[in-house]
PDB file of N, CA and C in Angstrom:
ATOM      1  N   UNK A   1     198.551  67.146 124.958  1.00  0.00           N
ATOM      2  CA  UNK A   1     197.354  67.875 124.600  1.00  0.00           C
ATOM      3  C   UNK A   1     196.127  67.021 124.931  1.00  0.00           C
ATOM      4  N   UNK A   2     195.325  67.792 125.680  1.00  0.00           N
ATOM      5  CA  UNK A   2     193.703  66.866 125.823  1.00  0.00           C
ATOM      6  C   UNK A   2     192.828  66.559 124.735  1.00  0.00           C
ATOM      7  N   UNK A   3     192.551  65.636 124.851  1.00  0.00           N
ATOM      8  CA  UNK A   3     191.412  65.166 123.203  1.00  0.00           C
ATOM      9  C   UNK A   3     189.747  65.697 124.361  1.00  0.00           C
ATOM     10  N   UNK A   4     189.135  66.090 123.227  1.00  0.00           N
ATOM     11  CA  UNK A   4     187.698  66.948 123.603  1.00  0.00           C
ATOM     12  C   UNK A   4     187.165  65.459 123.232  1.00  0.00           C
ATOM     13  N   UNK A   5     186.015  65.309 123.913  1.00  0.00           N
ATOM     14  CA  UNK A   5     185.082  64.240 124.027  1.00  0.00           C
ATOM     15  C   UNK A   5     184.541  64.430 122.549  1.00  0.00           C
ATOM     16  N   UNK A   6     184.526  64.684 122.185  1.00  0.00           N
ATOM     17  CA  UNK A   6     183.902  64.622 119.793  1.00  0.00           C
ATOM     18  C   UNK A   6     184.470  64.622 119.418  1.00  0.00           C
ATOM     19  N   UNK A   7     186.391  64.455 120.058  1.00  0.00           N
ATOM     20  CA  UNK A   7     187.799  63.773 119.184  1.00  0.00           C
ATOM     21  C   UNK A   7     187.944  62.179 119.285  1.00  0.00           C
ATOM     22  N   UNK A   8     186.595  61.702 120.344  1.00  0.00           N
ATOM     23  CA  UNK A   8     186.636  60.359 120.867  1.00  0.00           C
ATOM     24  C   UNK A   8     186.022  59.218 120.171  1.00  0.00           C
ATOM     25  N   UNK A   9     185.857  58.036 119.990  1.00  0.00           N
ATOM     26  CA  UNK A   9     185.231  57.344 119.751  1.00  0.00           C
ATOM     27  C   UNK A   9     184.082  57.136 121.110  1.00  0.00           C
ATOM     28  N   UNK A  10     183.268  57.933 121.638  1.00  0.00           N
ATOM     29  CA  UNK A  10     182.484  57.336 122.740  1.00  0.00           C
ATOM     30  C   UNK A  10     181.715  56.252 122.769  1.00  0.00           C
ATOM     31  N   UNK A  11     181.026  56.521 121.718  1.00  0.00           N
ATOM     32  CA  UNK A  11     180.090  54.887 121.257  1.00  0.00           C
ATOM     33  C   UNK A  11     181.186  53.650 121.210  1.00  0.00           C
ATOM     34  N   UNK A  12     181.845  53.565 121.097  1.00  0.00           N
ATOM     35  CA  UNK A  12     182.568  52.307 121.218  1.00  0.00           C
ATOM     36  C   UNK A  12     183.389  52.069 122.398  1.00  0.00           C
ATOM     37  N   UNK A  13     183.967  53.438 123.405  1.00  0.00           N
ATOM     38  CA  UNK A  13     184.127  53.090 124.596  1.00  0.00           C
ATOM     39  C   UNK A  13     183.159  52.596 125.717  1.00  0.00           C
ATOM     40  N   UNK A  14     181.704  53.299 125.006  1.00  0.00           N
ATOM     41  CA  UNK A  14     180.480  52.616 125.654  1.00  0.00           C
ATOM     42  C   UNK A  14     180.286  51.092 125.861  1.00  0.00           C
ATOM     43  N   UNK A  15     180.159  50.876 124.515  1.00  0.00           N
ATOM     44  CA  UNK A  15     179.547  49.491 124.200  1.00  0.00           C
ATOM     45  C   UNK A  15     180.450  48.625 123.296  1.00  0.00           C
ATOM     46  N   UNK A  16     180.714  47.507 123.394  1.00  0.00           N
ATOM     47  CA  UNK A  16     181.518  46.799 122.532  1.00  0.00           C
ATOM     48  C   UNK A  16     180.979  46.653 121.593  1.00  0.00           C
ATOM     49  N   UNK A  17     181.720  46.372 120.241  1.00  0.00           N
ATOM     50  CA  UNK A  17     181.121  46.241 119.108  1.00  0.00           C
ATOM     51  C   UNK A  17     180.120  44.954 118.917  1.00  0.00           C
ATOM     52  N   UNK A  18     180.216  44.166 119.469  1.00  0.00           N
ATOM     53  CA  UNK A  18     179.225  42.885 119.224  1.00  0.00           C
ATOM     54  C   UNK A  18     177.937  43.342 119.760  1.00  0.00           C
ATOM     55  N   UNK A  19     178.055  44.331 120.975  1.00  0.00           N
ATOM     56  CA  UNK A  19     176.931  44.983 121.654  1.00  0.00           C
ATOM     57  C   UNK A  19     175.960  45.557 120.685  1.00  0.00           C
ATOM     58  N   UNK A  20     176.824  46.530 120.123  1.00  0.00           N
ATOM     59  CA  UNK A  20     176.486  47.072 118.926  1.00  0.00           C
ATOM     60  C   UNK A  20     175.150  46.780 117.965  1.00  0.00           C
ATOM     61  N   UNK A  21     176.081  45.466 117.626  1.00  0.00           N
ATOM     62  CA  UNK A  21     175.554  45.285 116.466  1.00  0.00           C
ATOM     63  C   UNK A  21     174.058  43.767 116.827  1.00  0.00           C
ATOM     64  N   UNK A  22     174.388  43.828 118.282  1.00  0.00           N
ATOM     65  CA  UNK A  22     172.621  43.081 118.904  1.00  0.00           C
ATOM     66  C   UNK A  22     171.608  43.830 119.094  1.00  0.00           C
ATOM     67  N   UNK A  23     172.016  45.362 119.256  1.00  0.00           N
ATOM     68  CA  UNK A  23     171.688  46.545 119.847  1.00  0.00           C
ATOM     69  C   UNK A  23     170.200  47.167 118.670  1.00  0.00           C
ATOM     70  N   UNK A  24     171.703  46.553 117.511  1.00  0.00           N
ATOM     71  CA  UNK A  24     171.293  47.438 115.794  1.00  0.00           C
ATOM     72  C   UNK A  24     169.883  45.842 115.405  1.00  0.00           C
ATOM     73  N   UNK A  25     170.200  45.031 115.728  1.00  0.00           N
ATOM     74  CA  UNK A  25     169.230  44.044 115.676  1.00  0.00           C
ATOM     75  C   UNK A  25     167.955  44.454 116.077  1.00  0.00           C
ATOM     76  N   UNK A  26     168.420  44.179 117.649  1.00  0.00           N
ATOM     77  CA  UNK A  26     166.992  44.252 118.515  1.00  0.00           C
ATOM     78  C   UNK A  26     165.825  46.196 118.155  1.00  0.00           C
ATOM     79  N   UNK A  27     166.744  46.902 117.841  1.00  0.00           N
ATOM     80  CA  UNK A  27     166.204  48.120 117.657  1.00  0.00           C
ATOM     81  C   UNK A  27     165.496  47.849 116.067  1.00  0.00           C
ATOM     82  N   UNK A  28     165.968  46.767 115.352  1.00  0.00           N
ATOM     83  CA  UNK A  28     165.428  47.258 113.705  1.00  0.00           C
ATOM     84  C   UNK A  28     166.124  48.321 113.173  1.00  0.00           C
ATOM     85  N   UNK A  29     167.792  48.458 113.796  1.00  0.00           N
ATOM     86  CA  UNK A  29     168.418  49.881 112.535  1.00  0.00           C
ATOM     87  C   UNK A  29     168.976  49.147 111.471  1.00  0.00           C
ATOM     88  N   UNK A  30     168.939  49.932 110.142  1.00  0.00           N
ATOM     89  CA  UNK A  30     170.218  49.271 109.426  1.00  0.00           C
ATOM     90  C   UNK A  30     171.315  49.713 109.228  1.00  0.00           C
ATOM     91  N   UNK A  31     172.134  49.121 108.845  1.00  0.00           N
ATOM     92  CA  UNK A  31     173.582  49.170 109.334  1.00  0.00           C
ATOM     93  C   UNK A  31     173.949  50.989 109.137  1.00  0.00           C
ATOM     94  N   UNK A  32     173.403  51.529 108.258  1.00  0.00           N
ATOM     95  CA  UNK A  32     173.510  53.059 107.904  1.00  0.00           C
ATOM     96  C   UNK A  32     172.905  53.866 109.573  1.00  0.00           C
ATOM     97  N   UNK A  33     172.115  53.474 109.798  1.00  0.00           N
ATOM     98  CA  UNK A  33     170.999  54.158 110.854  1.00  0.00           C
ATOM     99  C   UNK A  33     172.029  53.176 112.037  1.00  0.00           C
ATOM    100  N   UNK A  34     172.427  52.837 112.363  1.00  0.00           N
ATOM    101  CA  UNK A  34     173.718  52.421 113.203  1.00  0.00           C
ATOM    102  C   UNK A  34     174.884  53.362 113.496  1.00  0.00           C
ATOM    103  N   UNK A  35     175.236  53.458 111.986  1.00  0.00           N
ATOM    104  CA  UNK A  35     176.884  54.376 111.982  1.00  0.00           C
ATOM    105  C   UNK A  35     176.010  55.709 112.434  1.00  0.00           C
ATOM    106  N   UNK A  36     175.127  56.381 112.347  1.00  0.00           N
ATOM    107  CA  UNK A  36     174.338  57.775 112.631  1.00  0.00           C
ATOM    108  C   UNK A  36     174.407  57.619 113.849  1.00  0.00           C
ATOM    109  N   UNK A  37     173.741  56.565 114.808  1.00  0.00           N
ATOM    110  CA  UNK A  37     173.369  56.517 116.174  1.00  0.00           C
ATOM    111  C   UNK A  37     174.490  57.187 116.779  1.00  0.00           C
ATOM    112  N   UNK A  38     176.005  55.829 116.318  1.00  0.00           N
ATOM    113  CA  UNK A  38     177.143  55.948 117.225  1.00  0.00           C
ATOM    114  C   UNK A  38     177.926  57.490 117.035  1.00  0.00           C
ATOM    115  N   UNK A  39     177.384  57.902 115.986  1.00  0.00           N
ATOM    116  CA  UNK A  39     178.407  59.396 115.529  1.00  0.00           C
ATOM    117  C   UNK A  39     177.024  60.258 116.554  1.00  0.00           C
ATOM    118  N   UNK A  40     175.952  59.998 117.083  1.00  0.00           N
ATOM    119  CA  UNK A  40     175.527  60.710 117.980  1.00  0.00           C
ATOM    120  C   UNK A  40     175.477  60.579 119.115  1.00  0.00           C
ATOM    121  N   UNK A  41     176.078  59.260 119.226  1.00  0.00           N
ATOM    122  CA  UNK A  41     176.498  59.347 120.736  1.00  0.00           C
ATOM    123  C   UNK A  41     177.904  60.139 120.768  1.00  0.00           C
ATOM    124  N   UNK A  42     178.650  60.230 119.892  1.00  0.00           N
ATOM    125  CA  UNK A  42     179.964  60.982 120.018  1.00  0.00           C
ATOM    126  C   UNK A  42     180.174  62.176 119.891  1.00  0.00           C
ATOM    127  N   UNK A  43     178.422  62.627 119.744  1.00  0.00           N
ATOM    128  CA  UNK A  43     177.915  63.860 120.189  1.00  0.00           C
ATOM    129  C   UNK A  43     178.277  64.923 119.082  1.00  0.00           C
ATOM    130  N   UNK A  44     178.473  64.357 118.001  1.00  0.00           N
ATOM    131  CA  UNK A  44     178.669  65.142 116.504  1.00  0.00           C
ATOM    132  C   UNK A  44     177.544  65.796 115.900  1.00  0.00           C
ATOM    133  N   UNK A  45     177.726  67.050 115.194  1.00  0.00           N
ATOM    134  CA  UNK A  45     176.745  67.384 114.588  1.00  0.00           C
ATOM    135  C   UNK A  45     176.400  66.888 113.317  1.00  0.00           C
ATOM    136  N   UNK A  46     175.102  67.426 112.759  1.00  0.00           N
ATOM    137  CA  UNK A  46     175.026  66.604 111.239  1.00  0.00           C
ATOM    138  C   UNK A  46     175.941  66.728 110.501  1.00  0.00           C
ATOM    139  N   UNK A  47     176.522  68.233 110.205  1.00  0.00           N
ATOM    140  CA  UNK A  47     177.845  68.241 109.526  1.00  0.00           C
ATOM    141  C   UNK A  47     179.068  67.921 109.128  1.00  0.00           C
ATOM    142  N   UNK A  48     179.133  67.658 110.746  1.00  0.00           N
ATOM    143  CA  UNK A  48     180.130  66.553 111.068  1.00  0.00           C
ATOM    144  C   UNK A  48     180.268  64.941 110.349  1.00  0.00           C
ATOM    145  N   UNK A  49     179.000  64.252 110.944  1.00  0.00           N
ATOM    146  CA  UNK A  49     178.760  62.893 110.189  1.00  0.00           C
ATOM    147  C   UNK A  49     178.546  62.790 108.745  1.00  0.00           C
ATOM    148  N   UNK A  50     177.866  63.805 108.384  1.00  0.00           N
ATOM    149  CA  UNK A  50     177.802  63.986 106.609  1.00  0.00           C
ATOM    150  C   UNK A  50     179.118  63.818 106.372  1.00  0.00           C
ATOM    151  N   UNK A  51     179.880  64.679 106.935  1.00  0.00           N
ATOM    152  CA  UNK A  51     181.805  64.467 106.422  1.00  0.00           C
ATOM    153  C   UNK A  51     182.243  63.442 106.278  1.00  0.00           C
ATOM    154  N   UNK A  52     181.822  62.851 107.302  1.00  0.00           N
ATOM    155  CA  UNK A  52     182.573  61.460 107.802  1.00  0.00           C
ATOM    156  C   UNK A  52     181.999  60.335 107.077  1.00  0.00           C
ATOM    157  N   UNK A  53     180.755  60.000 106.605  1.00  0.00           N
ATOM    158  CA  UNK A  53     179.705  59.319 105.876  1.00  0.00           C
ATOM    159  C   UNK A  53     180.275  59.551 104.687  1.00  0.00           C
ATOM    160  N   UNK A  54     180.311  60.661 104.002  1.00  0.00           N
ATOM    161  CA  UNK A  54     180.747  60.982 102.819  1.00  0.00           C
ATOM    162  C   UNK A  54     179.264  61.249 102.393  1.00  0.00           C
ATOM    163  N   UNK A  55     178.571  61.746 102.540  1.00  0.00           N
ATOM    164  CA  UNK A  55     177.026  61.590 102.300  1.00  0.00           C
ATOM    165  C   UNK A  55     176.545  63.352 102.787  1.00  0.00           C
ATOM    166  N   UNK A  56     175.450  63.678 101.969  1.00  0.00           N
ATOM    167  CA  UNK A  56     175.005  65.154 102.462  1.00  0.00           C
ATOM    168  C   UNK A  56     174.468  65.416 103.685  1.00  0.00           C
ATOM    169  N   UNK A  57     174.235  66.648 104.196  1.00  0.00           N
ATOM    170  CA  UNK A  57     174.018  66.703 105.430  1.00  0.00           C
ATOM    171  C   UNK A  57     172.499  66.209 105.751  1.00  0.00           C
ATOM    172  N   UNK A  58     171.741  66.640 103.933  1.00  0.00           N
ATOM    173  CA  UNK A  58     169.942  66.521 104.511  1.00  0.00           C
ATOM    174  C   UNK A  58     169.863  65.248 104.535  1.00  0.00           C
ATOM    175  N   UNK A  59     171.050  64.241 103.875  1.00  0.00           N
ATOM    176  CA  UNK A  59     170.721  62.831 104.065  1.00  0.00           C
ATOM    177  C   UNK A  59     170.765  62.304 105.200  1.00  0.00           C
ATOM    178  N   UNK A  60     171.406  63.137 106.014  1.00  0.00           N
ATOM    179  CA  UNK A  60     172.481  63.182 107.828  1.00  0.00           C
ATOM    180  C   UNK A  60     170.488  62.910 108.327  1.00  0.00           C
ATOM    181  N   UNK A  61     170.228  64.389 108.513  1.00  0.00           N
ATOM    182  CA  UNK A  61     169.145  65.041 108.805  1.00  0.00           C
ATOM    183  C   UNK A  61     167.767  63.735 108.327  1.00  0.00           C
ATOM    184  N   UNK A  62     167.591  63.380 107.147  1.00  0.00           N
ATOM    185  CA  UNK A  62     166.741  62.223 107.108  1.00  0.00           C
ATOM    186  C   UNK A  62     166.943  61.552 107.769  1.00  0.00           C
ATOM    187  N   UNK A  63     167.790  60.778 107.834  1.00  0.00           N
ATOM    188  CA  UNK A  63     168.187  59.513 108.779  1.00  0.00           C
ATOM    189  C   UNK A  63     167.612  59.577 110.286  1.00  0.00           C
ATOM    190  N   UNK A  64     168.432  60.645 110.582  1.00  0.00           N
ATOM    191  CA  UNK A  64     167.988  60.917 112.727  1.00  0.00           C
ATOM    192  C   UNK A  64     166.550  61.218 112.608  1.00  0.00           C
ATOM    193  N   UNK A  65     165.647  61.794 111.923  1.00  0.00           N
ATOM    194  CA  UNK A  65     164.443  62.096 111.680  1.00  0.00           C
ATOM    195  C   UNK A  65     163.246  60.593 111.686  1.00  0.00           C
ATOM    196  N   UNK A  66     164.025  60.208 110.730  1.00  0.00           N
ATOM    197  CA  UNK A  66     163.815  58.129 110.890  1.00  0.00           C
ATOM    198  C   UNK A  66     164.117  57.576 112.149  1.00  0.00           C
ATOM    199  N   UNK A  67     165.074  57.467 112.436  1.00  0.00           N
ATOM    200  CA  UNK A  67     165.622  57.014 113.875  1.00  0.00           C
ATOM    201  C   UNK A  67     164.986  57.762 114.733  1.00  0.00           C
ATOM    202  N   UNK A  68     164.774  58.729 115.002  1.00  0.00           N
ATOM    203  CA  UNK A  68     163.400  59.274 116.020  1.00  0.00           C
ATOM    204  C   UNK A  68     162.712  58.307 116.003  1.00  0.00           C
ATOM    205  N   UNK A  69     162.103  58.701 114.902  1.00  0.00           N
ATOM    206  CA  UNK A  69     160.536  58.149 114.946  1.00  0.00           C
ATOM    207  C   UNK A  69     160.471  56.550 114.929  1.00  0.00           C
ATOM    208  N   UNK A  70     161.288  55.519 114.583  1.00  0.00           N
ATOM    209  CA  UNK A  70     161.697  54.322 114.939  1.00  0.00           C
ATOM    210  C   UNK A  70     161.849  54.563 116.390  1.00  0.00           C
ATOM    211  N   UNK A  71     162.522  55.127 116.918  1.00  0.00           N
ATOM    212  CA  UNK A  71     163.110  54.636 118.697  1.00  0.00           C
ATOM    213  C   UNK A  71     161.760  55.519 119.408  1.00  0.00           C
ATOM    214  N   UNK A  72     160.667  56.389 118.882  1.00  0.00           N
ATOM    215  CA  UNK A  72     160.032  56.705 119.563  1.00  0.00           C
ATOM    216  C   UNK A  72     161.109  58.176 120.354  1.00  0.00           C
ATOM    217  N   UNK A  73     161.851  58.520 119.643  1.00  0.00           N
ATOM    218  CA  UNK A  73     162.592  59.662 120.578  1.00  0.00           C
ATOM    219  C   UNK A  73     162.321  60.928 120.400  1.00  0.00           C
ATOM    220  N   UNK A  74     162.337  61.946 120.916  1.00  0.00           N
ATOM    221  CA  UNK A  74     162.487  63.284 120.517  1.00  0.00           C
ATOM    222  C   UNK A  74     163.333  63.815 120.179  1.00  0.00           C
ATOM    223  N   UNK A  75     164.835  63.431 120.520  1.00  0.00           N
ATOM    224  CA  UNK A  75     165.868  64.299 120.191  1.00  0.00           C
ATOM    225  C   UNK A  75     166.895  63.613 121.101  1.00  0.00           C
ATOM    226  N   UNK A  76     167.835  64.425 120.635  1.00  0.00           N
ATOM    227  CA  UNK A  76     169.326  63.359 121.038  1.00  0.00           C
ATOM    228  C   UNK A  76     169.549  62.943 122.317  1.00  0.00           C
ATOM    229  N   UNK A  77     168.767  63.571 123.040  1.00  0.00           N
ATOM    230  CA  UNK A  77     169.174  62.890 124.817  1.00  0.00           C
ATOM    231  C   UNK A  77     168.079  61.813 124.847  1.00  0.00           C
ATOM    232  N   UNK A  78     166.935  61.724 124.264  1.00  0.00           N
ATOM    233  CA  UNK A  78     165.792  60.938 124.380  1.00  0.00           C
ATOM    234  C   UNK A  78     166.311  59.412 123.563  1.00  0.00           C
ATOM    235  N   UNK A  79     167.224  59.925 122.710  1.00  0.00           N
ATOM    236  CA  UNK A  79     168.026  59.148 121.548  1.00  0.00           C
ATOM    237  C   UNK A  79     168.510  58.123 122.197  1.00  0.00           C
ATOM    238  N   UNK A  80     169.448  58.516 123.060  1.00  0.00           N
ATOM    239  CA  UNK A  80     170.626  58.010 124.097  1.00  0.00           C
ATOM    240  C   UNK A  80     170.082  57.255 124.618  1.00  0.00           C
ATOM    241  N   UNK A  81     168.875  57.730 126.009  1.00  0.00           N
ATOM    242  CA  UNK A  81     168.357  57.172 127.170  1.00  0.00           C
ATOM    243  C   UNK A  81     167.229  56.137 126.158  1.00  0.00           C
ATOM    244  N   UNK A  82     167.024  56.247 125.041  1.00  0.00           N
ATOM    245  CA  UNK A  82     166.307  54.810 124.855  1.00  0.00           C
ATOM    246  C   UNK A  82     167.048  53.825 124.358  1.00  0.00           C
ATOM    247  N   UNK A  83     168.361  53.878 123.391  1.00  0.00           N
ATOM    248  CA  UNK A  83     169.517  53.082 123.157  1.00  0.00           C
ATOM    249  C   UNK A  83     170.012  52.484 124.338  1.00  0.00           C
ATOM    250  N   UNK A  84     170.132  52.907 125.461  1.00  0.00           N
ATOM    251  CA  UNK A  84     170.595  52.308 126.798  1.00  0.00           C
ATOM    252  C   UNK A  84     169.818  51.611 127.800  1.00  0.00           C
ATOM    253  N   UNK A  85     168.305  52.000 127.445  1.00  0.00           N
ATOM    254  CA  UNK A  85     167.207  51.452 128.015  1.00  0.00           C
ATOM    255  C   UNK A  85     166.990  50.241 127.060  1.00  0.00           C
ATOM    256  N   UNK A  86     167.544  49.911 125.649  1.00  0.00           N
ATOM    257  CA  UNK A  86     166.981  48.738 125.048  1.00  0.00           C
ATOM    258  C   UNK A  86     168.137  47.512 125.433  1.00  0.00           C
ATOM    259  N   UNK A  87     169.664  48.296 125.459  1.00  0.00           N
ATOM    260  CA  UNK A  87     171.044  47.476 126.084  1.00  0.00           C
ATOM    261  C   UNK A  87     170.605  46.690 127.306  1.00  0.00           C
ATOM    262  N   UNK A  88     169.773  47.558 128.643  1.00  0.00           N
ATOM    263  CA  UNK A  88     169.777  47.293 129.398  1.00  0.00           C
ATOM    264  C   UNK A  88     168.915  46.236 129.735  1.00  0.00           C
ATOM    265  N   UNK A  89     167.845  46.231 128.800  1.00  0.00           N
ATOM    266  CA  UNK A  89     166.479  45.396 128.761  1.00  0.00           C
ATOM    267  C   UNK A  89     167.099  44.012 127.819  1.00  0.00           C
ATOM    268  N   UNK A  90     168.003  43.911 127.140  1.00  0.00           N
ATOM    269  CA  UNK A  90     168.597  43.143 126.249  1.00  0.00           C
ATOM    270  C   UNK A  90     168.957  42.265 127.294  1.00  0.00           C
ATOM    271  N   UNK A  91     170.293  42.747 127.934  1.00  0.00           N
ATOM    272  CA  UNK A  91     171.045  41.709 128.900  1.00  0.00           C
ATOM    273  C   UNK A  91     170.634  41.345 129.769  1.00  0.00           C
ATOM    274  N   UNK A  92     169.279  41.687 130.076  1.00  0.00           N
ATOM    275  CA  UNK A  92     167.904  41.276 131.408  1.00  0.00           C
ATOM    276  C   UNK A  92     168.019  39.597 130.125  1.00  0.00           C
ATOM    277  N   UNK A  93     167.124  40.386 129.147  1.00  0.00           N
ATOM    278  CA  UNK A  93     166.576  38.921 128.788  1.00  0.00           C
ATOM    279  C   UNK A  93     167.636  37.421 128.274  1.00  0.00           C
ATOM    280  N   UNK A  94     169.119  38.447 128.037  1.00  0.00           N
ATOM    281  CA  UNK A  94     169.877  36.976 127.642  1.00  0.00           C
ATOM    282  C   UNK A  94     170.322  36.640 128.836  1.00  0.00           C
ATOM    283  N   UNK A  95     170.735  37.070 130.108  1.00  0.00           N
ATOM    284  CA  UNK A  95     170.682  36.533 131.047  1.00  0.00           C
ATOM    285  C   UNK A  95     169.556  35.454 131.611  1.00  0.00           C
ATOM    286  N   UNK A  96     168.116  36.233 131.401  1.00  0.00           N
ATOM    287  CA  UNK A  96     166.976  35.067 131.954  1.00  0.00           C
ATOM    288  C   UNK A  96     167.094  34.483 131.152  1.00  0.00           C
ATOM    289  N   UNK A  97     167.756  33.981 129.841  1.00  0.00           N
ATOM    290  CA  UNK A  97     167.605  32.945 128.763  1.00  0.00           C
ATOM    291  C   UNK A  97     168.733  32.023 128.965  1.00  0.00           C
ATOM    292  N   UNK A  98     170.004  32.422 129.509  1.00  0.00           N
ATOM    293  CA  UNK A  98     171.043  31.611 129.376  1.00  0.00           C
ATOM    294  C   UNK A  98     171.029  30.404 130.917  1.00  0.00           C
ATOM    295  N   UNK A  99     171.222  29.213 129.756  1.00  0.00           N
ATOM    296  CA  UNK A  99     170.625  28.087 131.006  1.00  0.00           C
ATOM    297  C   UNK A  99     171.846  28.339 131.982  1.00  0.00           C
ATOM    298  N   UNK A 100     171.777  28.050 133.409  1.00  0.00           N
ATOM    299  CA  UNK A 100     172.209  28.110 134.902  1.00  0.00           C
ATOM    300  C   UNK A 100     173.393  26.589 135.168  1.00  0.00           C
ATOM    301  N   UNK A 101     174.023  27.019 135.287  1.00  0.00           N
ATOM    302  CA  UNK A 101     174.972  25.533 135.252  1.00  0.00           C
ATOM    303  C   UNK A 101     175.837  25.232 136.788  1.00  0.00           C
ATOM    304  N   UNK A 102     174.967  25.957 137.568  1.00  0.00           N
ATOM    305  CA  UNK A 102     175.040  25.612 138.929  1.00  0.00           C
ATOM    306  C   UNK A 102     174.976  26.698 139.956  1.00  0.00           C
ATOM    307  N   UNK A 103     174.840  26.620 141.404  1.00  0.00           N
ATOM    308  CA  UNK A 103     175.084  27.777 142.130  1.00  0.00           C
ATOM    309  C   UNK A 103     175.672  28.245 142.148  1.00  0.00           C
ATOM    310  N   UNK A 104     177.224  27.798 141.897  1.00  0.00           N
ATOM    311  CA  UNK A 104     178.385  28.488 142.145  1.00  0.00           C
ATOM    312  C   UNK A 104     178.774  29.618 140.494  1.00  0.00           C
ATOM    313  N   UNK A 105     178.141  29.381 139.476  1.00  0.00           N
ATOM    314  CA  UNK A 105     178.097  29.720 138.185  1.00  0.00           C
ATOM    315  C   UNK A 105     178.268  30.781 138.125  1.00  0.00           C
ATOM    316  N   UNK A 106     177.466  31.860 138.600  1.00  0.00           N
ATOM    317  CA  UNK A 106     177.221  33.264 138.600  1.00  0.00           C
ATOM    318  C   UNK A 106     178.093  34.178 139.373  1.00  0.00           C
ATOM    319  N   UNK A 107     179.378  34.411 138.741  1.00  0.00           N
ATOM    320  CA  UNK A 107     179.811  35.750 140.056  1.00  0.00           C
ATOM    321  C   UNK A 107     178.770  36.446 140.914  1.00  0.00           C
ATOM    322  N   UNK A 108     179.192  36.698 141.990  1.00  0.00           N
ATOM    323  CA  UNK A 108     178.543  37.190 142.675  1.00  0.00           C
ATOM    324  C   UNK A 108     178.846  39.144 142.915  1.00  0.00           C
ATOM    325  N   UNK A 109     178.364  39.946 142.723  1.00  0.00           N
ATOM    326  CA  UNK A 109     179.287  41.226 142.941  1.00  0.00           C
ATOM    327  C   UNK A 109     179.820  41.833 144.186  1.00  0.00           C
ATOM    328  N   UNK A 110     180.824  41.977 144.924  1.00  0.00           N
ATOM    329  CA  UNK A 110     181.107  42.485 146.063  1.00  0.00           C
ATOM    330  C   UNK A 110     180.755  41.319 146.858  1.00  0.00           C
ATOM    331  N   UNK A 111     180.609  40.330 147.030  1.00  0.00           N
ATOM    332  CA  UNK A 111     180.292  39.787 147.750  1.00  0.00           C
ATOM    333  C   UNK A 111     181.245  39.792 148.993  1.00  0.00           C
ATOM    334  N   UNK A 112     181.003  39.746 150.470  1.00  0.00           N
ATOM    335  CA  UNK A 112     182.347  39.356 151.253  1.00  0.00           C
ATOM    336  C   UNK A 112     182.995  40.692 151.235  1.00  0.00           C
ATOM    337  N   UNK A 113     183.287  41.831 150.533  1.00  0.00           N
ATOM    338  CA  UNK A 113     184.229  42.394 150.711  1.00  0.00           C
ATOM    339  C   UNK A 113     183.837  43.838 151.209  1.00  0.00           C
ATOM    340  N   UNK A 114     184.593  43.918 152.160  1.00  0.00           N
ATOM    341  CA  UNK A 114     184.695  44.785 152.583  1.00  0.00           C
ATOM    342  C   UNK A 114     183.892  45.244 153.928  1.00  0.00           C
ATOM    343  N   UNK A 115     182.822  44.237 154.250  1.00  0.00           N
ATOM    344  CA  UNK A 115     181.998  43.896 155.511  1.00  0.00           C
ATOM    345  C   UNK A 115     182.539  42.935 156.666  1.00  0.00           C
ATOM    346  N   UNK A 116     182.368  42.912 157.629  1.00  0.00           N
ATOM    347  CA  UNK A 116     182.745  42.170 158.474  1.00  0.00           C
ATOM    348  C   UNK A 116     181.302  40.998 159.184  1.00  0.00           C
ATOM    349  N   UNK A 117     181.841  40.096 159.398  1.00  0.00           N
ATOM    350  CA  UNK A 117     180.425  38.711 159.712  1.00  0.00           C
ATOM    351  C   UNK A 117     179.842  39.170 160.735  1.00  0.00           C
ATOM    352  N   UNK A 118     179.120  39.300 161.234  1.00  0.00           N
ATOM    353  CA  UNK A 118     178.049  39.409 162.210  1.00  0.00           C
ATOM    354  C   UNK A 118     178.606  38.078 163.751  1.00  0.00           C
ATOM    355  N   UNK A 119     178.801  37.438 163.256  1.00  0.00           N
ATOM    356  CA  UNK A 119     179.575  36.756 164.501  1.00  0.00           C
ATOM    357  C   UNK A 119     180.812  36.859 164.713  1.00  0.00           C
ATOM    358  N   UNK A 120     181.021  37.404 163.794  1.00  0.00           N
ATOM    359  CA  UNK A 120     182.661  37.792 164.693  1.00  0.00           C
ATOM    360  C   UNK A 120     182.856  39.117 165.686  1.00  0.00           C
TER     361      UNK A 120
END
């Protein structure tokens, strides 16, 4: 039987949990306004997460209302694309932060493969 993508954990096939929880840092959520995010990336309704929270739905409904207006979002796709825009801006800066321990240090991606040298 196929599992429907809101039988999934998506937020955590997304992002690893340590991701997570630099994610829940750098944004200013707390740990409550966290578990909301990831049950909306898994594309649940309020009803849904109220269940799962154990908590009412208008408390559901406060929360994302907060988290808007914290992330600057409008609504759940605006939600997403700024959670992934702060991931993405994150690993910019711990990369430019993490000291360089030689040329050879850094994988390189694709490098070599699959091109052929120019002098040959």
């Amino acid at each position: 039987m196929l599992k429907l993508m809101s039988d999934t954990d998506v937020a955590g096939a997304v992002l690893p949990e340590a991701e997570w929880e630099i994610l829940a840092a750098e944004l200013r959520l707390s740990p409550r306004e966290l578990q909301i995010v990831r049950h909306i990336f898994d594309d649940e309704k309020e009803r849904t997460i109220a269940a799962r929270l154990g908590i009412s739905q208008h408390t559901v409904h406060a929360h994302i209302q907060r988290i808007y207006e914290k992330l600057g979002a409008t609504g759940r796709v605006s939600l997403v694309v700024r959670v992934f825009h702060e991931y993405v801006e994150g690993v910019r800066r711990r990369r430019a932060a993490a000291p360089q321990s030689g040329a050879g240090s850094r994988p390189l991606l694709c490098a070599g493969r699959g091109t052929k040298s120019k002098a040959a």
